[in-house]
PDB file of N, CA and C in Angstrom:
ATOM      1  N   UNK A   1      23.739 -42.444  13.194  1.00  0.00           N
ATOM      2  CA  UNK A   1      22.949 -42.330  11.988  1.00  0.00           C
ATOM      3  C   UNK A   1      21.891 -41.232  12.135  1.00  0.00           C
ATOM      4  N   UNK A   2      21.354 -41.151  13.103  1.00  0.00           N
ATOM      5  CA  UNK A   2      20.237 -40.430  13.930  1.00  0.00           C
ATOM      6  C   UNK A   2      20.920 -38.807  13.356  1.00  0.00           C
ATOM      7  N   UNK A   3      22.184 -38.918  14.384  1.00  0.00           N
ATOM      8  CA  UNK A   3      22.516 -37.504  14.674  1.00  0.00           C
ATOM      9  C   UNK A   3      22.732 -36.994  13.302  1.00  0.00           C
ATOM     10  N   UNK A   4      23.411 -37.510  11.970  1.00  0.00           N
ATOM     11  CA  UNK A   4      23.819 -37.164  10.655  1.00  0.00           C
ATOM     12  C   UNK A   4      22.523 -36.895   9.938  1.00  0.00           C
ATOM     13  N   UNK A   5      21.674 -37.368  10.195  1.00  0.00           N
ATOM     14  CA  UNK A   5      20.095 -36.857   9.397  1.00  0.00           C
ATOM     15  C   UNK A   5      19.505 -35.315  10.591  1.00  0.00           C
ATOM     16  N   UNK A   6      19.825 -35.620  11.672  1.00  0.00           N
ATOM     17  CA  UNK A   6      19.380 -33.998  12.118  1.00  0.00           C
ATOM     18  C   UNK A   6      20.461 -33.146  11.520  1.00  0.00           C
ATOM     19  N   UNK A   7      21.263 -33.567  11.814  1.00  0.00           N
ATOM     20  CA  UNK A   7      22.385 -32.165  11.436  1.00  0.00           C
ATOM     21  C   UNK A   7      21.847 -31.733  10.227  1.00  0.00           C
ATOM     22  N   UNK A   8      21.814 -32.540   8.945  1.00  0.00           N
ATOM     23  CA  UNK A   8      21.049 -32.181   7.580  1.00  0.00           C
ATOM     24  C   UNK A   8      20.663 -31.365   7.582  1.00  0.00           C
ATOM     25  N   UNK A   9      19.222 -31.755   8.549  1.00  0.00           N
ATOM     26  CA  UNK A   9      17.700 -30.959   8.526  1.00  0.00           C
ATOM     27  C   UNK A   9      18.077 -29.566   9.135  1.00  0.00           C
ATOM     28  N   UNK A  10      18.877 -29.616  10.387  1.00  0.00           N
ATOM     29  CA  UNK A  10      19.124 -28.640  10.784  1.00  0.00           C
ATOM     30  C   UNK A  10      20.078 -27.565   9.742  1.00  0.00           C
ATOM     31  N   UNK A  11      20.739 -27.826   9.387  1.00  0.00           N
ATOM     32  CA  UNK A  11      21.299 -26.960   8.085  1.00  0.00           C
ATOM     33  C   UNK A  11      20.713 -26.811   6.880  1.00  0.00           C
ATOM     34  N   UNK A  12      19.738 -27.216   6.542  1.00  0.00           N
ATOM     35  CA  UNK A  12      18.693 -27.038   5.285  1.00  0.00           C
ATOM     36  C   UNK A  12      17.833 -26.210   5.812  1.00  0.00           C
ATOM     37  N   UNK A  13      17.263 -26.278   7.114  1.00  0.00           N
ATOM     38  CA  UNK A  13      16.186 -25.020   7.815  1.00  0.00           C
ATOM     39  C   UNK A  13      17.169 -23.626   8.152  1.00  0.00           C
ATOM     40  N   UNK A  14      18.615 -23.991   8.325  1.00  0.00           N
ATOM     41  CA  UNK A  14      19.469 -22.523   8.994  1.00  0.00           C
ATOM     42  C   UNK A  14      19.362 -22.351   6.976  1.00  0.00           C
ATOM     43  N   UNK A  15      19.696 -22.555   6.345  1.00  0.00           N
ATOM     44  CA  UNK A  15      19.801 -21.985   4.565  1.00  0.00           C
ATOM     45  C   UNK A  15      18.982 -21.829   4.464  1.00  0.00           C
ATOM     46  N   UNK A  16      17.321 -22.293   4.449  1.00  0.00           N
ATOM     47  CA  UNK A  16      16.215 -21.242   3.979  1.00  0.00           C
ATOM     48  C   UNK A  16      15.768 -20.301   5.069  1.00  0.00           C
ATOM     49  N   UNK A  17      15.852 -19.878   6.143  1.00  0.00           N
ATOM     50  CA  UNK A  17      15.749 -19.127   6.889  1.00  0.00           C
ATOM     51  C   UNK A  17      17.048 -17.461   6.785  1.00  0.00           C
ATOM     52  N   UNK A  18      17.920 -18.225   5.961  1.00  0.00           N
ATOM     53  CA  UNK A  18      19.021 -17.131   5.471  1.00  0.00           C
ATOM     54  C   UNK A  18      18.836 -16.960   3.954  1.00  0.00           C
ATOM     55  N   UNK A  19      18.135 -17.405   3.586  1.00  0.00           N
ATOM     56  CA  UNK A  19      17.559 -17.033   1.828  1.00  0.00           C
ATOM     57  C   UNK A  19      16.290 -15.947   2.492  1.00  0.00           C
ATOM     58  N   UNK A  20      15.473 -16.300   3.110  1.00  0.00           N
ATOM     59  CA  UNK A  20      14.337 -15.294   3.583  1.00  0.00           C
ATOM     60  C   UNK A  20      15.112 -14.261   3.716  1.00  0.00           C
ATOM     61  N   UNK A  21      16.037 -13.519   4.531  1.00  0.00           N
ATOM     62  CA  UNK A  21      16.463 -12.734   4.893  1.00  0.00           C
ATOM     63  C   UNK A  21      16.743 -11.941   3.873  1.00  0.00           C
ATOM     64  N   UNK A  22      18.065 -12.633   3.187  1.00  0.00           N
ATOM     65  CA  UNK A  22      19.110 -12.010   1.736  1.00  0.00           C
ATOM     66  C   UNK A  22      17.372 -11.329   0.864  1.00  0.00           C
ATOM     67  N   UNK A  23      16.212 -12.421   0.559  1.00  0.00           N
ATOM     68  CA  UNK A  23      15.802 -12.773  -0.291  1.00  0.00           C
ATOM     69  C   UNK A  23      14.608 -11.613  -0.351  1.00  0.00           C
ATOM     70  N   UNK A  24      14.014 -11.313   1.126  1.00  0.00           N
ATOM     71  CA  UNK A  24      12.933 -10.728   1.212  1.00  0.00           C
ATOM     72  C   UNK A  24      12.507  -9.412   1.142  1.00  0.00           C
ATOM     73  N   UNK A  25      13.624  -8.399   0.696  1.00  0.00           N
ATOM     74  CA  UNK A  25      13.184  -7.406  -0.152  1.00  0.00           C
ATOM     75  C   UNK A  25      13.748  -6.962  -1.803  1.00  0.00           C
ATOM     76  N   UNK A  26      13.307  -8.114  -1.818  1.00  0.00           N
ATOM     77  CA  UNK A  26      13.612  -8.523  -3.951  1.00  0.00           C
ATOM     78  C   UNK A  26      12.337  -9.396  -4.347  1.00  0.00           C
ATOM     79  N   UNK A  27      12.328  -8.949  -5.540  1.00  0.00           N
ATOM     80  CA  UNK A  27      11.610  -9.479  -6.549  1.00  0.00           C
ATOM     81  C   UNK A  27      12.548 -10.183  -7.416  1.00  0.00           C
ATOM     82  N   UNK A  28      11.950 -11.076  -8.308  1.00  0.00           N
ATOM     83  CA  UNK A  28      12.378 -11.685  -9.673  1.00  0.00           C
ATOM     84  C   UNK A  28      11.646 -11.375 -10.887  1.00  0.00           C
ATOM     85  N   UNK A  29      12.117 -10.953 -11.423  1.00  0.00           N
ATOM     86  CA  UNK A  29      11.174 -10.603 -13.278  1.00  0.00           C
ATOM     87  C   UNK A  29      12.447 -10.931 -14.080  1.00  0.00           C
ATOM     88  N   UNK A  30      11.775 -12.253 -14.490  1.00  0.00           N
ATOM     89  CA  UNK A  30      12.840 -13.072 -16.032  1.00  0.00           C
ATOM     90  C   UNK A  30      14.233 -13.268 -14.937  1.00  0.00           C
ATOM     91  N   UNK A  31      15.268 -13.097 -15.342  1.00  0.00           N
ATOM     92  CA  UNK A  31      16.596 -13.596 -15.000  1.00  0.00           C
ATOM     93  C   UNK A  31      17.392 -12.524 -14.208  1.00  0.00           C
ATOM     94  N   UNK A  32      16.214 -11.214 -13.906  1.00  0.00           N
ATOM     95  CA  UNK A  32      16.993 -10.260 -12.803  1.00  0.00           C
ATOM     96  C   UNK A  32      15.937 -10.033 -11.979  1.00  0.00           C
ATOM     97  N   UNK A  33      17.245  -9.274 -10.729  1.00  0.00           N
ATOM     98  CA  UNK A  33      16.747  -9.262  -9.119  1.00  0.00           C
ATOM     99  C   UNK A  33      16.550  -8.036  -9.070  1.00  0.00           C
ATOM    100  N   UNK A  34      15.157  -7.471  -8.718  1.00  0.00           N
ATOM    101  CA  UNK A  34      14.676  -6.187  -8.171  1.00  0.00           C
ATOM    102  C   UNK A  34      14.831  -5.931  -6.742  1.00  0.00           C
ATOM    103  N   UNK A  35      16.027  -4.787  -6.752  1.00  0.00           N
ATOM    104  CA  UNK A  35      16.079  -4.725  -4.739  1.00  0.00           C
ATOM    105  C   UNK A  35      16.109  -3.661  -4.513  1.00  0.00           C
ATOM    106  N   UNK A  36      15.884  -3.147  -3.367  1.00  0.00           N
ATOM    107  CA  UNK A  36      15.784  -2.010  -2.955  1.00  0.00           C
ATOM    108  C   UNK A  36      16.984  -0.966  -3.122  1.00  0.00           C
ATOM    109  N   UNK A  37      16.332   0.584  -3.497  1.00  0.00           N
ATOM    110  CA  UNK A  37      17.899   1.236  -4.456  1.00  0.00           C
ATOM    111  C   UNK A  37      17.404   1.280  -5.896  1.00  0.00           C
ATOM    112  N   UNK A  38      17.021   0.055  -6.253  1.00  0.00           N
ATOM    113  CA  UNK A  38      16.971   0.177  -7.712  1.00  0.00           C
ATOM    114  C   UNK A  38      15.772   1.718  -8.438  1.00  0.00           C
ATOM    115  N   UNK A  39      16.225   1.870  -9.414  1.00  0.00           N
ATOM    116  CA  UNK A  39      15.435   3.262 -10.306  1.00  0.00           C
ATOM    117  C   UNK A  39      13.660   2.404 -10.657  1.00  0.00           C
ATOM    118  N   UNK A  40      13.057   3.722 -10.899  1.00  0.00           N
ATOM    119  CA  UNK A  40      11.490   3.246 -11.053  1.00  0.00           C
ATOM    120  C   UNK A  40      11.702   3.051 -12.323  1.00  0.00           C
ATOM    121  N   UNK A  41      12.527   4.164 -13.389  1.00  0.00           N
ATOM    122  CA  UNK A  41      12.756   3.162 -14.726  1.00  0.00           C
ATOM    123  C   UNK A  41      13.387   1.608 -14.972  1.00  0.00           C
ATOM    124  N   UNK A  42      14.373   1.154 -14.192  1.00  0.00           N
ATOM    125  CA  UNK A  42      14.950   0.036 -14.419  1.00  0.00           C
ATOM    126  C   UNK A  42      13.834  -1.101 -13.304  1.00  0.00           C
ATOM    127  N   UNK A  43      12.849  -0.904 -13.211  1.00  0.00           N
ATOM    128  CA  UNK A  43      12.145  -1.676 -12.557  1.00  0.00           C
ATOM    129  C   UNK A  43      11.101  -1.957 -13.860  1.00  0.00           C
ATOM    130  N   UNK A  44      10.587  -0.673 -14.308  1.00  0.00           N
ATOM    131  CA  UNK A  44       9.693  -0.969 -15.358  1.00  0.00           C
ATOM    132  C   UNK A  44      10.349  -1.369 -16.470  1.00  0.00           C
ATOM    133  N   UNK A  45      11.524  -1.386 -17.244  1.00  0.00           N
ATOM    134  CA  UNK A  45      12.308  -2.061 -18.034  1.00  0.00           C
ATOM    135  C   UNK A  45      12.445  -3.126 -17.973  1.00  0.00           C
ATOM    136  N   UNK A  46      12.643  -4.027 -16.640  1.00  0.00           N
ATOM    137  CA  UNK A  46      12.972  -5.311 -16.293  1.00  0.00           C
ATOM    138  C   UNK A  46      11.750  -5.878 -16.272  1.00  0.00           C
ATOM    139  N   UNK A  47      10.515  -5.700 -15.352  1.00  0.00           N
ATOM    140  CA  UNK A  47       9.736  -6.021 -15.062  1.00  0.00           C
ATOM    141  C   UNK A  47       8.322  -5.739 -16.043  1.00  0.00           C
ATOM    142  N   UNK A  48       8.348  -4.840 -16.937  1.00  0.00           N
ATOM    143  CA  UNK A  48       6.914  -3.896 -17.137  1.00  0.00           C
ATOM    144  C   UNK A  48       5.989  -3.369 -16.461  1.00  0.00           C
ATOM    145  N   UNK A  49       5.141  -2.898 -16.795  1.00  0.00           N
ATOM    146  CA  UNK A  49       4.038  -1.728 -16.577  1.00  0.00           C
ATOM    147  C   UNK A  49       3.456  -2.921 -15.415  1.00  0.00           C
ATOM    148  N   UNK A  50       3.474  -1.708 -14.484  1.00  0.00           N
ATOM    149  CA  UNK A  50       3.004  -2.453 -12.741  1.00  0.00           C
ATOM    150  C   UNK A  50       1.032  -2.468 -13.503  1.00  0.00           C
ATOM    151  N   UNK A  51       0.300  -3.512 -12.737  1.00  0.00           N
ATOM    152  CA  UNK A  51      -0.976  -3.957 -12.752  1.00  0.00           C
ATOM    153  C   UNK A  51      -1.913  -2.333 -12.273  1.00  0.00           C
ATOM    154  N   UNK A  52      -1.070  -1.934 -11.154  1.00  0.00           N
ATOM    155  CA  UNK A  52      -1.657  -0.751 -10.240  1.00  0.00           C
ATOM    156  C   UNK A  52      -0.580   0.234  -9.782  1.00  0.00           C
ATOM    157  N   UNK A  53      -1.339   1.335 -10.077  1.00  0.00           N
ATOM    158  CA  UNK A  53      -0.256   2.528  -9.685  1.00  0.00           C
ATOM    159  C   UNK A  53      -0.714   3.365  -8.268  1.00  0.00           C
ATOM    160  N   UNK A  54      -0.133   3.464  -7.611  1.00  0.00           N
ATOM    161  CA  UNK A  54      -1.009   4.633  -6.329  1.00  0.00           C
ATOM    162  C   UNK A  54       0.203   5.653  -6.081  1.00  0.00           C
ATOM    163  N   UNK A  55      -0.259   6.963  -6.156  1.00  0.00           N
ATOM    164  CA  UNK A  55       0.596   8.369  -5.612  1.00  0.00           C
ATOM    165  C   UNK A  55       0.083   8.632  -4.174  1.00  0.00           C
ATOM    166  N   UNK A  56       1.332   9.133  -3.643  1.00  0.00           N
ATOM    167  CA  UNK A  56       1.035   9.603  -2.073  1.00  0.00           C
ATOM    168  C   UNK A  56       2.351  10.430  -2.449  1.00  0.00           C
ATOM    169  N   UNK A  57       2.683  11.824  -0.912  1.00  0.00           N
ATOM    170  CA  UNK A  57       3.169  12.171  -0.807  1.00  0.00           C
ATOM    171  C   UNK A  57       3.511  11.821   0.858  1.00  0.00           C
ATOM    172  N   UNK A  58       4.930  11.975   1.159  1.00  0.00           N
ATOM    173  CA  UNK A  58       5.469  12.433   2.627  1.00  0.00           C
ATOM    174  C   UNK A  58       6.140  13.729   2.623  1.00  0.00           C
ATOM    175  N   UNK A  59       6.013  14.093   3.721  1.00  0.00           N
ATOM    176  CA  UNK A  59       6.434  14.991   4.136  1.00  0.00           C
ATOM    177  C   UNK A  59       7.521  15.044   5.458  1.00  0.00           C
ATOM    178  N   UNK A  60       9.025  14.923   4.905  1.00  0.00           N
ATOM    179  CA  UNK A  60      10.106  15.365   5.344  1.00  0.00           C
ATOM    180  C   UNK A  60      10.716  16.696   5.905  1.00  0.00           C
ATOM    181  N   UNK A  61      10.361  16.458   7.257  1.00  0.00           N
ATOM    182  CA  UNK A  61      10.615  17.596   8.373  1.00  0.00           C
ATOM    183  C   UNK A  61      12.030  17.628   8.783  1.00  0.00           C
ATOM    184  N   UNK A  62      13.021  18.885   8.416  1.00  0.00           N
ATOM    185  CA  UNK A  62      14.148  18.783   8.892  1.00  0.00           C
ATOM    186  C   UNK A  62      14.295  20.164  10.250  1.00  0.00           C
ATOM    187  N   UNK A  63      14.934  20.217  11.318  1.00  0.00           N
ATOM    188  CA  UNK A  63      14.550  20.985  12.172  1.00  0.00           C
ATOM    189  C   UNK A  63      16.106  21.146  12.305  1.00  0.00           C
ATOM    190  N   UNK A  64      16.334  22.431  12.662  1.00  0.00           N
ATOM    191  CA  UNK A  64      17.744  22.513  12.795  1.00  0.00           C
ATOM    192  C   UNK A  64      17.877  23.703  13.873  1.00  0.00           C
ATOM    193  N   UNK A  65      19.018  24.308  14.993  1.00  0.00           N
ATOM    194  CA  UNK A  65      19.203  25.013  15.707  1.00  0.00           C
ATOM    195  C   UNK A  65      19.823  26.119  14.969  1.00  0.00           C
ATOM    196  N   UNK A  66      19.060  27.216  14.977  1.00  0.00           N
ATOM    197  CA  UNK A  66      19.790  28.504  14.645  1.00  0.00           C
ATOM    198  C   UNK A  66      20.820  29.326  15.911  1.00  0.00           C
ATOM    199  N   UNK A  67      20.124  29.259  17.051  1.00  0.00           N
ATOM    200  CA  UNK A  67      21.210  29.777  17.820  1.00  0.00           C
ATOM    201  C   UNK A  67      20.184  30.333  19.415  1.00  0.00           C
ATOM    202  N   UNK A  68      20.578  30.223  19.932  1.00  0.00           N
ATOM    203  CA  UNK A  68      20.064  30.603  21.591  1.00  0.00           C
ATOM    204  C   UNK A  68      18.894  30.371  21.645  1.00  0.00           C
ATOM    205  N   UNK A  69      18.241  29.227  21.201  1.00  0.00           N
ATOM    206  CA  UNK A  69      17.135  28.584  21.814  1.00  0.00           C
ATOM    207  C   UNK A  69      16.833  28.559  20.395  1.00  0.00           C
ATOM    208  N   UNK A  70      16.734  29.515  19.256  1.00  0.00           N
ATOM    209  CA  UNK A  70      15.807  29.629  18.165  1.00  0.00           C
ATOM    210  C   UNK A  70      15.711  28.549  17.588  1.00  0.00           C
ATOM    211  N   UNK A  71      14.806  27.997  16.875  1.00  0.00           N
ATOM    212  CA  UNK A  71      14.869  26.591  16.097  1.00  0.00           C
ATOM    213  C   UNK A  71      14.213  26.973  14.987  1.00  0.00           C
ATOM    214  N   UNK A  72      14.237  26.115  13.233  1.00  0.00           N
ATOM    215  CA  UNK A  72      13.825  26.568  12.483  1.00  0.00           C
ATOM    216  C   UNK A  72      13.156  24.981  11.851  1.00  0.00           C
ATOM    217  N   UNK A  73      12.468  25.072  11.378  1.00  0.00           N
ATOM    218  CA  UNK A  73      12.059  23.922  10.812  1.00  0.00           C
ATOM    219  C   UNK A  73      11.456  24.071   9.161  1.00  0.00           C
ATOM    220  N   UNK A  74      12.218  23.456   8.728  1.00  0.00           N
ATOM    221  CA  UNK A  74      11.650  23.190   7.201  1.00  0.00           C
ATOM    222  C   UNK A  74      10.970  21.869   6.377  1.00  0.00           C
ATOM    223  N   UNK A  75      10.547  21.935   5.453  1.00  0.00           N
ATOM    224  CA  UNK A  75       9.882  20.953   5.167  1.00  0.00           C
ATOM    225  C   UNK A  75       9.391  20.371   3.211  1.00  0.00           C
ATOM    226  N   UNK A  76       9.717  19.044   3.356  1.00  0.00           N
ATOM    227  CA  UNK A  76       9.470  18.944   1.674  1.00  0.00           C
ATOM    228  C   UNK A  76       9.686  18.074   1.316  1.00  0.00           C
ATOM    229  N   UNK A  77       8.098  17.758   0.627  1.00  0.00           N
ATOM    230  CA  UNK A  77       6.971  17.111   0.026  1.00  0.00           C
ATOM    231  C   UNK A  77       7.956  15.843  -0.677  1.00  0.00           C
ATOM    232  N   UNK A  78       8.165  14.742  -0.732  1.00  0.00           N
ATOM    233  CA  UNK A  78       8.771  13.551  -1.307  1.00  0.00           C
ATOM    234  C   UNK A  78       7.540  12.586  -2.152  1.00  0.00           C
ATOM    235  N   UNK A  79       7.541  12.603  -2.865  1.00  0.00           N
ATOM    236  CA  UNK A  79       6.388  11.886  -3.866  1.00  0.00           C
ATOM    237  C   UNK A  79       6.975  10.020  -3.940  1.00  0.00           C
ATOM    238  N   UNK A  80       5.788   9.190  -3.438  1.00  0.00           N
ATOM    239  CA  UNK A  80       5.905   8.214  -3.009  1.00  0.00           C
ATOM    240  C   UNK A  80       4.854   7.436  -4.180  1.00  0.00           C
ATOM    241  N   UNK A  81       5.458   6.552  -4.477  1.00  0.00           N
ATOM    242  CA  UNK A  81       4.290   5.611  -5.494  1.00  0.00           C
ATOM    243  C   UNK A  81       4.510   4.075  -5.474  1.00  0.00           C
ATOM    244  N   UNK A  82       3.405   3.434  -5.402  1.00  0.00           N
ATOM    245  CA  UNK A  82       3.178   2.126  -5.049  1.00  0.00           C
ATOM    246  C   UNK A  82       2.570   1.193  -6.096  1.00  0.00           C
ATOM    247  N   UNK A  83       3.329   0.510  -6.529  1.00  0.00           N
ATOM    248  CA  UNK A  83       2.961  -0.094  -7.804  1.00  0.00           C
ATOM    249  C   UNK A  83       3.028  -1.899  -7.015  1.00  0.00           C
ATOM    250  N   UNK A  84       1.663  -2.406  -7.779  1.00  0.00           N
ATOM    251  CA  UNK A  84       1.637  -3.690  -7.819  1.00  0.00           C
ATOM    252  C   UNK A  84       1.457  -4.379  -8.729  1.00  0.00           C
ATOM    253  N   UNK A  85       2.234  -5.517  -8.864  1.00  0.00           N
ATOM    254  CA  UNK A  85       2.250  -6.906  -9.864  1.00  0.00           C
ATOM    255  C   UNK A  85       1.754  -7.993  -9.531  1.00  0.00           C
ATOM    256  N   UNK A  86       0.344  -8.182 -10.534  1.00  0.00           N
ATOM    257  CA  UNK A  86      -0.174  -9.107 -10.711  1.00  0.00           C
ATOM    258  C   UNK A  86       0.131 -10.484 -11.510  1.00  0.00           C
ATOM    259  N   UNK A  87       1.270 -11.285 -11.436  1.00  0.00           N
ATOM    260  CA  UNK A  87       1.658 -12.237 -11.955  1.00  0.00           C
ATOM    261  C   UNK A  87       1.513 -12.990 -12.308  1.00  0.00           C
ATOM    262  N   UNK A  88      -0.400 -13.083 -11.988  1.00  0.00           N
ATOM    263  CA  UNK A  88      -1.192 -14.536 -12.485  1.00  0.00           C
ATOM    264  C   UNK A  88      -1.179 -15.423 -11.507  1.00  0.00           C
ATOM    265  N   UNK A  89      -2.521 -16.192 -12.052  1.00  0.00           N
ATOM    266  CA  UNK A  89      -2.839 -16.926 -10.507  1.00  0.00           C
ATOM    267  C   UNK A  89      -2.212 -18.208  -9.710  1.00  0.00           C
ATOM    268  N   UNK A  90      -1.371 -18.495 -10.136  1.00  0.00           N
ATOM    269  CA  UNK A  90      -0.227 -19.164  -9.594  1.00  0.00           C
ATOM    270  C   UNK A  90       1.041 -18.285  -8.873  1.00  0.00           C
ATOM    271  N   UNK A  91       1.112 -17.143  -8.471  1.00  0.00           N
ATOM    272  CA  UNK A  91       1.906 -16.248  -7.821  1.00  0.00           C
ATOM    273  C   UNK A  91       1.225 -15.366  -7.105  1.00  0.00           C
ATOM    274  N   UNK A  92       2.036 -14.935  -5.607  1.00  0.00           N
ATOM    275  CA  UNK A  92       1.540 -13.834  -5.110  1.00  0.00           C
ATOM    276  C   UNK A  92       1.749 -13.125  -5.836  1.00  0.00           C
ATOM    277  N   UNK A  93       0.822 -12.030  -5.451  1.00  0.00           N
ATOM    278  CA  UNK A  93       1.083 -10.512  -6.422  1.00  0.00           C
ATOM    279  C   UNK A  93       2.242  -9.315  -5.167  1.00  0.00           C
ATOM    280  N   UNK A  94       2.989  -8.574  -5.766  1.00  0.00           N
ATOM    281  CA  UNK A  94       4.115  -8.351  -5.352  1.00  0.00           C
ATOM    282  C   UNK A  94       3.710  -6.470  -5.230  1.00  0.00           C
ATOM    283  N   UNK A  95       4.270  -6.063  -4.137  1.00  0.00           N
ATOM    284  CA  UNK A  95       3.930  -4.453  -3.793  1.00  0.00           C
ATOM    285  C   UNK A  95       5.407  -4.051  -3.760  1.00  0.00           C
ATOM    286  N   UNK A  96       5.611  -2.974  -4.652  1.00  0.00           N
ATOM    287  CA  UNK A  96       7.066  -2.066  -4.739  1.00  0.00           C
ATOM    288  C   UNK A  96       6.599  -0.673  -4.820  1.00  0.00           C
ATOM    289  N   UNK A  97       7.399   0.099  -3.223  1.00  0.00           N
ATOM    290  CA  UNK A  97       7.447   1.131  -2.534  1.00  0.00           C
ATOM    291  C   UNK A  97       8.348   1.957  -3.360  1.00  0.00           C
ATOM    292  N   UNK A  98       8.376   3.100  -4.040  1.00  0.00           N
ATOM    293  CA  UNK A  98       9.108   3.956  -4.155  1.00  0.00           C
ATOM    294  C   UNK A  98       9.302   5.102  -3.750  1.00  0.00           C
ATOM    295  N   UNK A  99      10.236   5.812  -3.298  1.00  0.00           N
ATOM    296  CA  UNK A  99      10.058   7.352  -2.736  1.00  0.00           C
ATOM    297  C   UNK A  99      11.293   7.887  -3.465  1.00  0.00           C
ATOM    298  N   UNK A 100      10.845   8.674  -4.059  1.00  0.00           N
ATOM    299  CA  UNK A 100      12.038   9.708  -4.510  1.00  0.00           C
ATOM    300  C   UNK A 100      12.287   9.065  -5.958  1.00  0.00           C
ATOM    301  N   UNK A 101      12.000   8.199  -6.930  1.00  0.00           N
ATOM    302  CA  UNK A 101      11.897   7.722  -7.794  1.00  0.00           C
ATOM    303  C   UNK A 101      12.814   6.400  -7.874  1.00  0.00           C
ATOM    304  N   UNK A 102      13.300   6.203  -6.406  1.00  0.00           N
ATOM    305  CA  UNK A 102      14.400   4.806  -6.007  1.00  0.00           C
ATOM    306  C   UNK A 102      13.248   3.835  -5.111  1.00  0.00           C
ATOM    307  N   UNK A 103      12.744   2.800  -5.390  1.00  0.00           N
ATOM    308  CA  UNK A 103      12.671   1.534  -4.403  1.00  0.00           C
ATOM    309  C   UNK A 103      13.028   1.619  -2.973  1.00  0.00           C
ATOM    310  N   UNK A 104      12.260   1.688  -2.020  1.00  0.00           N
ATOM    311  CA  UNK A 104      12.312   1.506  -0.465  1.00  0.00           C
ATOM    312  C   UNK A 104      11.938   0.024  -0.164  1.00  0.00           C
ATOM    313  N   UNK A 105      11.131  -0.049  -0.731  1.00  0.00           N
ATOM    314  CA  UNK A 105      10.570  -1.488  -0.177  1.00  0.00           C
ATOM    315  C   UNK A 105       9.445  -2.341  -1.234  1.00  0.00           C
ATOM    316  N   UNK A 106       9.594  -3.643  -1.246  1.00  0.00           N
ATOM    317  CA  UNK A 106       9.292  -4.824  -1.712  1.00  0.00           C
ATOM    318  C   UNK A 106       8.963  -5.879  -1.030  1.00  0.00           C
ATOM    319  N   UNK A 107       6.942  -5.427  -0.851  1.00  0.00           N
ATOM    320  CA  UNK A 107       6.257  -7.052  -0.265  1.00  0.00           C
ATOM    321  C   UNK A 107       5.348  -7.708  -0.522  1.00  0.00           C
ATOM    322  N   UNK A 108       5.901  -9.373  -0.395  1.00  0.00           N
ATOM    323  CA  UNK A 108       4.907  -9.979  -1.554  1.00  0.00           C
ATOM    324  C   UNK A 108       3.553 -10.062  -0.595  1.00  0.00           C
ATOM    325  N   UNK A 109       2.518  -9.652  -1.543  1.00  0.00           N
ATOM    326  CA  UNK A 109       1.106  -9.754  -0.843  1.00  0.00           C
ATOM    327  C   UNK A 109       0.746 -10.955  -0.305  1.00  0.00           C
ATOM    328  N   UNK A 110      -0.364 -11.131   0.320  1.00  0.00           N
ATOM    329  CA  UNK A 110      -0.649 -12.601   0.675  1.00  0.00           C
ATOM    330  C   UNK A 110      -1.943 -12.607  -0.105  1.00  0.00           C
ATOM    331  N   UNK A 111      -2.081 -12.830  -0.960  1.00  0.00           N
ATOM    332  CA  UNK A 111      -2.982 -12.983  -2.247  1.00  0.00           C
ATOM    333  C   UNK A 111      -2.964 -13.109  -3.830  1.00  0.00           C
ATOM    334  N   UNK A 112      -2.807 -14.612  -4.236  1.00  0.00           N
ATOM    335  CA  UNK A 112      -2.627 -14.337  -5.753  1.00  0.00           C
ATOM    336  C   UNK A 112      -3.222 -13.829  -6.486  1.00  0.00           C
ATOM    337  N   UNK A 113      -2.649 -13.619  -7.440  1.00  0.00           N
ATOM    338  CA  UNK A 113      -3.376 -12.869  -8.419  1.00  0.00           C
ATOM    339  C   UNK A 113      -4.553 -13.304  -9.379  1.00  0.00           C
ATOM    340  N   UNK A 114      -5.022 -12.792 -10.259  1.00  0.00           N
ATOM    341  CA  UNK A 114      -6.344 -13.500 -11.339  1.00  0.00           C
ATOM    342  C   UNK A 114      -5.860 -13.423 -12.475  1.00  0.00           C
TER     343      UNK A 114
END
């Protein structure tokens, strides 16, 4: 009896520990999944106008061998923007990374919102 109630537990902790995984770079807004890949328009379509906007740039260094030692290195500017959702104070508020106008990354803050 013992062993049939661990096994349970033990397979209800291995399924939410594999929902974290699948789960933890997506959002939910209404009845669709924001994941990484997705367009900065189809984020604001699904979701609306982020609470906060922030611009940064990186800078992508490609270095390549021209020939008998010579090396050449080039370089260029990728525009990065960080938008957060404030969902109200019953939800964390949620940070989505974009570079290049596609989603890199999605993390929920540790702070709800107001």
């Amino acid at each position: 009896m013992r062993y049939r109630e661990l096994k349970g537990c033990v397979s209800s902790i291995l399924c939410l520990l594999a929902a974290q995984i699948v789960w933890g770079d997506a959002m939910r807004c209404g009845d669709r999944l924001i994941q990484v890949g997705e367009s900065m328009a189809g984020v604001k379509a699904t979701c609306g106008s982020p609470t906060d906007v922030q611009h940064s740039t990186v800078v992508s260094a490609t270095t390549t061998g021209i020939g008998a030692g010579t090396r050449s290195t080039t370089g260029a500017e990728i525009p990065v923007e960080t938008w957060t959702y404030n969902r109200g104070p019953d939800q964390l508020m949620v940070s989505i990374r974009f570079m290049d106008g596609r989603v890199v990354a999605i993390d929920t803050l540790h702070e709800y919102g107001h």
